[in-house]
PDB file of N, CA and C in Angstrom:
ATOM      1  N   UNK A   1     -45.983   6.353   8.441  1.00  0.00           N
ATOM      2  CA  UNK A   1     -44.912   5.800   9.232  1.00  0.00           C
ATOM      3  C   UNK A   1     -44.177   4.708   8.443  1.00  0.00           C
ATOM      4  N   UNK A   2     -44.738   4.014   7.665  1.00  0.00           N
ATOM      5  CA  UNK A   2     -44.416   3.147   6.742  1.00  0.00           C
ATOM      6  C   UNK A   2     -43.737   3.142   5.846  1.00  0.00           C
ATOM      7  N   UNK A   3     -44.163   4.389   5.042  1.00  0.00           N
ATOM      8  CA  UNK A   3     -42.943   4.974   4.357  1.00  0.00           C
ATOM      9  C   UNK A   3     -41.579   5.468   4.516  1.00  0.00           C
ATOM     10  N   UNK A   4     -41.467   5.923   5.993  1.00  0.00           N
ATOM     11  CA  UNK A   4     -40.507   6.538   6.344  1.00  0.00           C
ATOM     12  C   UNK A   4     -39.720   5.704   6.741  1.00  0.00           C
ATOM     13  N   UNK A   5     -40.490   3.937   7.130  1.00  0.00           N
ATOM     14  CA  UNK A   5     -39.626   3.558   7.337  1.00  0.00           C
ATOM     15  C   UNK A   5     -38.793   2.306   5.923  1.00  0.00           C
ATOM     16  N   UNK A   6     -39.849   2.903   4.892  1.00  0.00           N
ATOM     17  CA  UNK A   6     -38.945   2.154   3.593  1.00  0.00           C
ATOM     18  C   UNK A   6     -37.887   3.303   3.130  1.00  0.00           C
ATOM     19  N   UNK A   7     -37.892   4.714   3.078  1.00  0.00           N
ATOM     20  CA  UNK A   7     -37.255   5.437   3.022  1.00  0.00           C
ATOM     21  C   UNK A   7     -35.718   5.565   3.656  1.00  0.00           C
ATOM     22  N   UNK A   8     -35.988   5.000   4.816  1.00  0.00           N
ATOM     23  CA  UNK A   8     -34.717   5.086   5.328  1.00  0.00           C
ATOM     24  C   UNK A   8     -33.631   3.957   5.096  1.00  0.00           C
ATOM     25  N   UNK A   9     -34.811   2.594   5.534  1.00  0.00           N
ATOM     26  CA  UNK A   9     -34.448   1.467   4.778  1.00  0.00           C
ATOM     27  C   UNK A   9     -33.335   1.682   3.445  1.00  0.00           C
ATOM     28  N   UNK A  10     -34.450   1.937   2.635  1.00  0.00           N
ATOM     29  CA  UNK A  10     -33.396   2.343   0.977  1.00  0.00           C
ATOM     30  C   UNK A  10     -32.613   2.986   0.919  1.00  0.00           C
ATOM     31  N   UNK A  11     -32.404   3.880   1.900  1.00  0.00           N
ATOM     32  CA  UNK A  11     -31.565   5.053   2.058  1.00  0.00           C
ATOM     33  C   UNK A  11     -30.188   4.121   2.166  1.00  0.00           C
ATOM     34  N   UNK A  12     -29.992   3.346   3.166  1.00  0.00           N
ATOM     35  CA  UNK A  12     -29.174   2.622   3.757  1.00  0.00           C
ATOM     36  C   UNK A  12     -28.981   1.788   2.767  1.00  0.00           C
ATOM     37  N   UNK A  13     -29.620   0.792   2.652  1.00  0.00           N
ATOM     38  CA  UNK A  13     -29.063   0.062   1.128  1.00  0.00           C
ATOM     39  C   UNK A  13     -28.351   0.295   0.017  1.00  0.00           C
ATOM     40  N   UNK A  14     -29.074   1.633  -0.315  1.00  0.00           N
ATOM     41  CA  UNK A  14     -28.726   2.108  -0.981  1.00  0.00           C
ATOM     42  C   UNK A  14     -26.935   2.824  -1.113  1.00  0.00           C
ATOM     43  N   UNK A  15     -26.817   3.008   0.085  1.00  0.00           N
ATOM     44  CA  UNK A  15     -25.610   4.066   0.575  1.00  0.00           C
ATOM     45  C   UNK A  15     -24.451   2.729   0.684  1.00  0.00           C
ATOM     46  N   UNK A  16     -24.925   1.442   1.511  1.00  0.00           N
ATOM     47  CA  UNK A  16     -24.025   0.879   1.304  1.00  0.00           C
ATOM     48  C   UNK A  16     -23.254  -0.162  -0.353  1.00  0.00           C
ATOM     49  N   UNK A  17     -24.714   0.028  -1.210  1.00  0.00           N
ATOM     50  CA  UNK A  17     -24.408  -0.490  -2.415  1.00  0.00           C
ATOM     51  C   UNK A  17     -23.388   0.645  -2.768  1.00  0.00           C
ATOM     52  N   UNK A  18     -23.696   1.883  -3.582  1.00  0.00           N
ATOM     53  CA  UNK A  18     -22.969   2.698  -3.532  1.00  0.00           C
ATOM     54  C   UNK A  18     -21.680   2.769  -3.242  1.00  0.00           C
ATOM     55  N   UNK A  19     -21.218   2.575  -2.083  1.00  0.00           N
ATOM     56  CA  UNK A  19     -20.397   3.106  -0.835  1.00  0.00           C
ATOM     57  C   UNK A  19     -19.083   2.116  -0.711  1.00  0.00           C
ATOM     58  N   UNK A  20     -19.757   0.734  -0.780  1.00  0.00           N
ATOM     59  CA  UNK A  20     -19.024  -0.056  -0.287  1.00  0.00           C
ATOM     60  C   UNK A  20     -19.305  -1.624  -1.532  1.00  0.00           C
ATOM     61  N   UNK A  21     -20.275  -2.142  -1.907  1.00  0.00           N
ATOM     62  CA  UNK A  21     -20.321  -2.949  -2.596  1.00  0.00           C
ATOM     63  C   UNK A  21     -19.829  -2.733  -4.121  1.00  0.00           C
ATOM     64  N   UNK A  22     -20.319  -1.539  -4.786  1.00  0.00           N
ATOM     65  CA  UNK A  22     -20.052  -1.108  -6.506  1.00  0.00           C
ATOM     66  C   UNK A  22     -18.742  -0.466  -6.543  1.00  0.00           C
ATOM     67  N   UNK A  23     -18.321   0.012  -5.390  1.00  0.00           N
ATOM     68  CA  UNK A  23     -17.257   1.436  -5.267  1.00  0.00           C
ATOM     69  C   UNK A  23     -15.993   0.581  -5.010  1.00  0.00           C
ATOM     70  N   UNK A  24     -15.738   0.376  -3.851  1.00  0.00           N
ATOM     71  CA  UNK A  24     -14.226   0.402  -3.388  1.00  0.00           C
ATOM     72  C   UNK A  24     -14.275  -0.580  -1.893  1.00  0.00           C
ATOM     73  N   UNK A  25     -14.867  -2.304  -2.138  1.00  0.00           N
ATOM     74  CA  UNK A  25     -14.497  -3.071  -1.607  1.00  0.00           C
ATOM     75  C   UNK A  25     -12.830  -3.623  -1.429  1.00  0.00           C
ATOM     76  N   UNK A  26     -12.611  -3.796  -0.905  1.00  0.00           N
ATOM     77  CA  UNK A  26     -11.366  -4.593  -0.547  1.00  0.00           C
ATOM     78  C   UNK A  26     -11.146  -5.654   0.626  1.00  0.00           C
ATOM     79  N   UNK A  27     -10.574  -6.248  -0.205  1.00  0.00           N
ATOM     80  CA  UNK A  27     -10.531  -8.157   0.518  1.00  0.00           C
ATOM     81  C   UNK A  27      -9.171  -8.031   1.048  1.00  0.00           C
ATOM     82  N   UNK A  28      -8.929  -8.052   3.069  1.00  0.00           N
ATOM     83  CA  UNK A  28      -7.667  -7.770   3.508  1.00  0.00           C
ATOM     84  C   UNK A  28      -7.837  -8.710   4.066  1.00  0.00           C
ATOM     85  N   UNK A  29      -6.575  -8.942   5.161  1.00  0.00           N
ATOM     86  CA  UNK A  29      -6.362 -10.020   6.286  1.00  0.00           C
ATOM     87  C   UNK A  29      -6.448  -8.679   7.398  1.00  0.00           C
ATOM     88  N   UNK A  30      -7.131  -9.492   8.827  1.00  0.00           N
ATOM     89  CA  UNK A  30      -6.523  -8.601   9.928  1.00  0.00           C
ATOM     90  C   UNK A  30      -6.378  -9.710  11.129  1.00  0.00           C
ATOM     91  N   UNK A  31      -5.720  -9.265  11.792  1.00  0.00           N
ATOM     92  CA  UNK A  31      -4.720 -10.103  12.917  1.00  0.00           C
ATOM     93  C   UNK A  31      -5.825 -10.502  14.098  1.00  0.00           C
ATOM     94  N   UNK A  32      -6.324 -11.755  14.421  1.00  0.00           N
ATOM     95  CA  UNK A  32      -7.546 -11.460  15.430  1.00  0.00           C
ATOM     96  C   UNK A  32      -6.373 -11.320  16.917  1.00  0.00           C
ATOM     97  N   UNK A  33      -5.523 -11.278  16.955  1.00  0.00           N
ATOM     98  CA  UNK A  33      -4.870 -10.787  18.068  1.00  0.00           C
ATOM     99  C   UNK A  33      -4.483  -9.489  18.617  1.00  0.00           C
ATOM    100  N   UNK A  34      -3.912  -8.558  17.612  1.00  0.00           N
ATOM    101  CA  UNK A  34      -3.461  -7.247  17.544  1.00  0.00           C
ATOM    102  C   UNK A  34      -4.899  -6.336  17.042  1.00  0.00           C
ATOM    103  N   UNK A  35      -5.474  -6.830  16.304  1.00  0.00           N
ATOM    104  CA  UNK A  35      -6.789  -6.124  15.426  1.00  0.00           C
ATOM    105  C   UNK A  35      -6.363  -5.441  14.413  1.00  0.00           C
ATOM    106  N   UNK A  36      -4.928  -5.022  14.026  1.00  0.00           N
ATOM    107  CA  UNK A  36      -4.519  -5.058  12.702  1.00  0.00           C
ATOM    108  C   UNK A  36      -4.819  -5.482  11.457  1.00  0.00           C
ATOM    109  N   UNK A  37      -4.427  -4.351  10.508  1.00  0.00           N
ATOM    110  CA  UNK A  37      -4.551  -4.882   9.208  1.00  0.00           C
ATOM    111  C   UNK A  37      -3.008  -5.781   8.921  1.00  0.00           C
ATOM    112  N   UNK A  38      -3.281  -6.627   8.108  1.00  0.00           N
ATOM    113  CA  UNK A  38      -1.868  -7.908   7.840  1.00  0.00           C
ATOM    114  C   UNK A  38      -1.536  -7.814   6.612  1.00  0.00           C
ATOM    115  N   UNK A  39      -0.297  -7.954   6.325  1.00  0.00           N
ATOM    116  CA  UNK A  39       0.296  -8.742   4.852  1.00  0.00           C
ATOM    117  C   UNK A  39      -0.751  -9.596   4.427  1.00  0.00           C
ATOM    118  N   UNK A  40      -1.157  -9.545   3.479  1.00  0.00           N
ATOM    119  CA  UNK A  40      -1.745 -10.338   2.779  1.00  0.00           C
ATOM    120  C   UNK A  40      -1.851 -10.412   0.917  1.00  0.00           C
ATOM    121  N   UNK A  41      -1.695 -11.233   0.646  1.00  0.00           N
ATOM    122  CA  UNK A  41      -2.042 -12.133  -1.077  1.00  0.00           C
ATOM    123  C   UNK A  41      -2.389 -13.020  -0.838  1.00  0.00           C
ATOM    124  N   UNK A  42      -4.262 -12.904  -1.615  1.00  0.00           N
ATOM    125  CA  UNK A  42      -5.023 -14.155  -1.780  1.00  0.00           C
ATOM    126  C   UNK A  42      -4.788 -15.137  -2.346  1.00  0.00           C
ATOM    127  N   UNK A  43      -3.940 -14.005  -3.771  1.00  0.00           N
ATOM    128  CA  UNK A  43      -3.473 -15.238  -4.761  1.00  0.00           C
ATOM    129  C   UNK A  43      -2.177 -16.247  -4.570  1.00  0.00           C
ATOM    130  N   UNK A  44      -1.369 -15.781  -3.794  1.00  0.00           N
ATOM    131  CA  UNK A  44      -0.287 -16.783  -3.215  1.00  0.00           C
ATOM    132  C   UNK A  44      -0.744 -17.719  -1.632  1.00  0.00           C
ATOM    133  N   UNK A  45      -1.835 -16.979  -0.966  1.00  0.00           N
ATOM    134  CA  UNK A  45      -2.255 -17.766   0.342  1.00  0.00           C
ATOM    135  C   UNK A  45      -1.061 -17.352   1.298  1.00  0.00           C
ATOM    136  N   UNK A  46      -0.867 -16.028   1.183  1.00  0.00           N
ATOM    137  CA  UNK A  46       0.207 -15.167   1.810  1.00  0.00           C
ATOM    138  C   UNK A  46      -0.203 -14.797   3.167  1.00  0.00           C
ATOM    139  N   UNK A  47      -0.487 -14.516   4.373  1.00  0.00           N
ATOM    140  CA  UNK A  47      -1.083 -13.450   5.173  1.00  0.00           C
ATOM    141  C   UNK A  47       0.254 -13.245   6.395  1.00  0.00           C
ATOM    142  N   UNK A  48       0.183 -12.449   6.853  1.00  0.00           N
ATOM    143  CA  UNK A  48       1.607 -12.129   7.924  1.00  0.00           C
ATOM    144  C   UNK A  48       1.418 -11.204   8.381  1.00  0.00           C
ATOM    145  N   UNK A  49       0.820 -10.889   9.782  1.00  0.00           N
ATOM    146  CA  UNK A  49       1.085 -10.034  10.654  1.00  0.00           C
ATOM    147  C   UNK A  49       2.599  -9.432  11.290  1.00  0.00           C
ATOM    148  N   UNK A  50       2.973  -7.817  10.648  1.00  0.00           N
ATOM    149  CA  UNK A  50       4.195  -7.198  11.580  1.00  0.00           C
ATOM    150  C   UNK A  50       4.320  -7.374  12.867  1.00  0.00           C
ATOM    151  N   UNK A  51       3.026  -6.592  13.165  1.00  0.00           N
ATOM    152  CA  UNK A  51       2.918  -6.747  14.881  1.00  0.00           C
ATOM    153  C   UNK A  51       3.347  -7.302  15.718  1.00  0.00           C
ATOM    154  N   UNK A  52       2.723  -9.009  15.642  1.00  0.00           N
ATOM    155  CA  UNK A  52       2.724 -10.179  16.268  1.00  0.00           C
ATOM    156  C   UNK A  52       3.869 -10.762  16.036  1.00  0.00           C
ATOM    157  N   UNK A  53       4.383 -10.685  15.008  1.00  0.00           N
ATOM    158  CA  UNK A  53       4.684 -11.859  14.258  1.00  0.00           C
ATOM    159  C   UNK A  53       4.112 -13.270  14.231  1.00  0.00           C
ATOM    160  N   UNK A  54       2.728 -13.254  13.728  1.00  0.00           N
ATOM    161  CA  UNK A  54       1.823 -14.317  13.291  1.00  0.00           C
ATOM    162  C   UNK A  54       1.359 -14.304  12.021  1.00  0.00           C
ATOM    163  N   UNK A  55       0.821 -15.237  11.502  1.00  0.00           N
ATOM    164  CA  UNK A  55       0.159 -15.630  10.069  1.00  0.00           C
ATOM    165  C   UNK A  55      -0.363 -16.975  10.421  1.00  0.00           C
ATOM    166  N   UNK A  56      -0.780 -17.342   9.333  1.00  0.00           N
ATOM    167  CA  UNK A  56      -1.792 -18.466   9.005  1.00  0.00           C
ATOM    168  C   UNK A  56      -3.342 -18.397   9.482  1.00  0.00           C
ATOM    169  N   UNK A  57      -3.529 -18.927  10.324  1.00  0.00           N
ATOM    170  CA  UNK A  57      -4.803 -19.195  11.080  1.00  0.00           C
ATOM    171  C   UNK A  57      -5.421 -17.599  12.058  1.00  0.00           C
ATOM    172  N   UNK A  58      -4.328 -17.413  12.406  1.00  0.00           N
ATOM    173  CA  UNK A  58      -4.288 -15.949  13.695  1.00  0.00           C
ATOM    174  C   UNK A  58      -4.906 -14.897  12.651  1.00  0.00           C
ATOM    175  N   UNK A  59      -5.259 -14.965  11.001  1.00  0.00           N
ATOM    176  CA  UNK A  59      -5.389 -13.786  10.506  1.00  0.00           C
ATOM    177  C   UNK A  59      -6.987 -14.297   9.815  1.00  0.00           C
ATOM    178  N   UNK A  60      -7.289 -13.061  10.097  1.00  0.00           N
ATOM    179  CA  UNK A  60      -8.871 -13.758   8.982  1.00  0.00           C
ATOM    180  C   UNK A  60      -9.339 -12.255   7.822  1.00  0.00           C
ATOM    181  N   UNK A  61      -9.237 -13.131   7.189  1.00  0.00           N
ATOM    182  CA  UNK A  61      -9.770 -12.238   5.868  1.00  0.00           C
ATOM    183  C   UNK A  61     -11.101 -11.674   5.813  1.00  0.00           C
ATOM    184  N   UNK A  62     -11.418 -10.693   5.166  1.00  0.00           N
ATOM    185  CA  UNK A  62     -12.457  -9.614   5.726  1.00  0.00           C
ATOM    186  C   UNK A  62     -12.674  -8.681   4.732  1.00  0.00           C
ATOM    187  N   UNK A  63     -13.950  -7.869   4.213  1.00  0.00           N
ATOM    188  CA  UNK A  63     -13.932  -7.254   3.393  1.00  0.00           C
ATOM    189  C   UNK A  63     -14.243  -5.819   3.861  1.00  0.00           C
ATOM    190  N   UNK A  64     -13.697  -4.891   3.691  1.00  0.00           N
ATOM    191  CA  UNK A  64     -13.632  -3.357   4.099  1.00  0.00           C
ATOM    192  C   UNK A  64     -13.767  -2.595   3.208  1.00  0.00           C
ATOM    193  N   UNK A  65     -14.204  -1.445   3.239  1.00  0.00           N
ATOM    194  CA  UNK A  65     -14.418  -0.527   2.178  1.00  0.00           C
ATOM    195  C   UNK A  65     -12.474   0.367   2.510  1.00  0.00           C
ATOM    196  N   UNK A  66     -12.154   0.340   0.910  1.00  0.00           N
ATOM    197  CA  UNK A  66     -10.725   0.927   0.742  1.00  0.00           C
ATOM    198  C   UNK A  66     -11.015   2.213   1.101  1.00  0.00           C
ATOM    199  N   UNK A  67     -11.762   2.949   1.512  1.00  0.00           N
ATOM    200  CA  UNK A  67     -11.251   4.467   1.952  1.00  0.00           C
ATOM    201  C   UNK A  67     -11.269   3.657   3.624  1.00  0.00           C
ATOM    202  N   UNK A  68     -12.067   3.033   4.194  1.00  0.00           N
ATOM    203  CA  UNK A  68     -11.319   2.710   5.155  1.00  0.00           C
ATOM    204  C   UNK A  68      -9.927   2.144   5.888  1.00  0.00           C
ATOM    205  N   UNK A  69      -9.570   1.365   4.806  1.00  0.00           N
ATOM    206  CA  UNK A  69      -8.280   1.112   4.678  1.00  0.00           C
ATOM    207  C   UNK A  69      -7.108   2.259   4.369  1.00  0.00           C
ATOM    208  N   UNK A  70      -7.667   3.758   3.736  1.00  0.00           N
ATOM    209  CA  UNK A  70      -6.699   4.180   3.426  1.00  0.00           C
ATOM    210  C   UNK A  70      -6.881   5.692   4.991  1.00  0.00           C
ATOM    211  N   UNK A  71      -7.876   5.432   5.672  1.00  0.00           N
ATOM    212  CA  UNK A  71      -8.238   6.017   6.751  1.00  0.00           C
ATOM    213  C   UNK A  71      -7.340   5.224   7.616  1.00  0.00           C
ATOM    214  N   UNK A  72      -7.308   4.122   7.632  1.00  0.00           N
ATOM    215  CA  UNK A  72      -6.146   3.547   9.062  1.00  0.00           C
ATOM    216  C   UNK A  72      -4.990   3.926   8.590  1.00  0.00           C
ATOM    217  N   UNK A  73      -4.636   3.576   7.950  1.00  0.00           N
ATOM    218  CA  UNK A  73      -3.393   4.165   7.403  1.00  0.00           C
ATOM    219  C   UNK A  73      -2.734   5.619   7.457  1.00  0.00           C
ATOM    220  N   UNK A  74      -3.783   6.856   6.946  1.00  0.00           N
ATOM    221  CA  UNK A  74      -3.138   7.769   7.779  1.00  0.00           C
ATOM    222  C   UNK A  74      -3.573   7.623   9.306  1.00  0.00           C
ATOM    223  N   UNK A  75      -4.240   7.817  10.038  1.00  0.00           N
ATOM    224  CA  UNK A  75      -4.179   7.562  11.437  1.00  0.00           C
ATOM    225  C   UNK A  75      -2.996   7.308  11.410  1.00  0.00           C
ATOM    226  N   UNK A  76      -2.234   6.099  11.384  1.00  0.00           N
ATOM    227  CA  UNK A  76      -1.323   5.261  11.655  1.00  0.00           C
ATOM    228  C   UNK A  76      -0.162   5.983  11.330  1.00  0.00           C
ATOM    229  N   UNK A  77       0.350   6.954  10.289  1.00  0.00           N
ATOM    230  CA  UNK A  77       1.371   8.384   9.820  1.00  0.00           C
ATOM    231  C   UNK A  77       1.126   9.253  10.833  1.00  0.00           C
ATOM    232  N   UNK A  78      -0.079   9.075  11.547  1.00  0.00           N
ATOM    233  CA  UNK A  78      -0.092  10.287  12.687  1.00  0.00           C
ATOM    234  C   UNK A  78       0.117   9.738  14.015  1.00  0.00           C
ATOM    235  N   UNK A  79       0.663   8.484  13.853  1.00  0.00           N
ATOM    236  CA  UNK A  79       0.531   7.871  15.089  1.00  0.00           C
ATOM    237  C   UNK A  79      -0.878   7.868  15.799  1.00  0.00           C
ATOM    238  N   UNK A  80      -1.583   7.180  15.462  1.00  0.00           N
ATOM    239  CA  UNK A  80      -2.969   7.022  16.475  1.00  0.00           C
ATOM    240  C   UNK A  80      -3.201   5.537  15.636  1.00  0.00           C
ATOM    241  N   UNK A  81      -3.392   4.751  16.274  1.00  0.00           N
ATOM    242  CA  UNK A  81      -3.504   3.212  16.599  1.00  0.00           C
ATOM    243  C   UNK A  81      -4.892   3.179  16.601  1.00  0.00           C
ATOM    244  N   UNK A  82      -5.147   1.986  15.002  1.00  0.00           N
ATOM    245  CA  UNK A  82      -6.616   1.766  15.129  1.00  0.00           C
ATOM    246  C   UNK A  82      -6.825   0.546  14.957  1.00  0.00           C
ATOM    247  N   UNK A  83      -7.770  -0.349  15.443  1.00  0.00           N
ATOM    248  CA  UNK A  83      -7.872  -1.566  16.124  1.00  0.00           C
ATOM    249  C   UNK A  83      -9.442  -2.463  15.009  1.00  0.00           C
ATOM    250  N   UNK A  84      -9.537  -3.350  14.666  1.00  0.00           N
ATOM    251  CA  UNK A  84     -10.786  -4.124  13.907  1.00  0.00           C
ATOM    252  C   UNK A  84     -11.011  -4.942  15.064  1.00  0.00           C
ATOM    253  N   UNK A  85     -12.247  -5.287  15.384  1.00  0.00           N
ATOM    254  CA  UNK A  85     -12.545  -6.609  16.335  1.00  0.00           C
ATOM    255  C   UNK A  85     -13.181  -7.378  15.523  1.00  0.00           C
ATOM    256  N   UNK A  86     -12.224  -8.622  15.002  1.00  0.00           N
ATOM    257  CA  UNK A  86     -12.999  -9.640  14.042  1.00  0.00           C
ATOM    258  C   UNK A  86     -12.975 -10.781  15.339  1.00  0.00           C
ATOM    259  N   UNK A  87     -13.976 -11.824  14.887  1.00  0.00           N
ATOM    260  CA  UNK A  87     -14.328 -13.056  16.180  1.00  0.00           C
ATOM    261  C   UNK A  87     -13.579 -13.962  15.169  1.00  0.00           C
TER     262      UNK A  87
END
């Protein structure tokens, strides 16, 4: 039982090293109002929600794996509205 449960364990670790830490992190802003992804540059201290029309404080930066980012995005060409719940 023990094993199976280091197995799965690693499995998971593993998948998210892989997946999301070595691969295709990305550092975005999203809108804690709308749940949008935002305008954002770290390196200028840029962030700007379309939606709302908000920035500054209203947006919090967040790290996502880029095929997820490029998953809202089409959604969003197909019209279907997808939402982040950051606190």
């Amino acid at each position: 039982m023990e094993l199976n449960a280091l197995i799965s364990h690693g499995a998971n670790s593993m998948l998210k090293e892989r997946c999301f830490i070595a691969a295709d992190k990305f550092n975005t802003g999203i809108c804690r109002q709308c749940g949008q992804i935002a305008e954002s540059n770290v390196e200028l201290g840029y962030t700007f929600c379309r939606l709302c029309n908000t920035s500054g404080d209203s947006i919090k930066q967040v790290d996502i794996a880029y095929t997820s980012k490029l998953l809202t995005h089409e959604l969003a060409a197909m019209g279907i509205r997808t939402n982040f719940n950051v606190e």
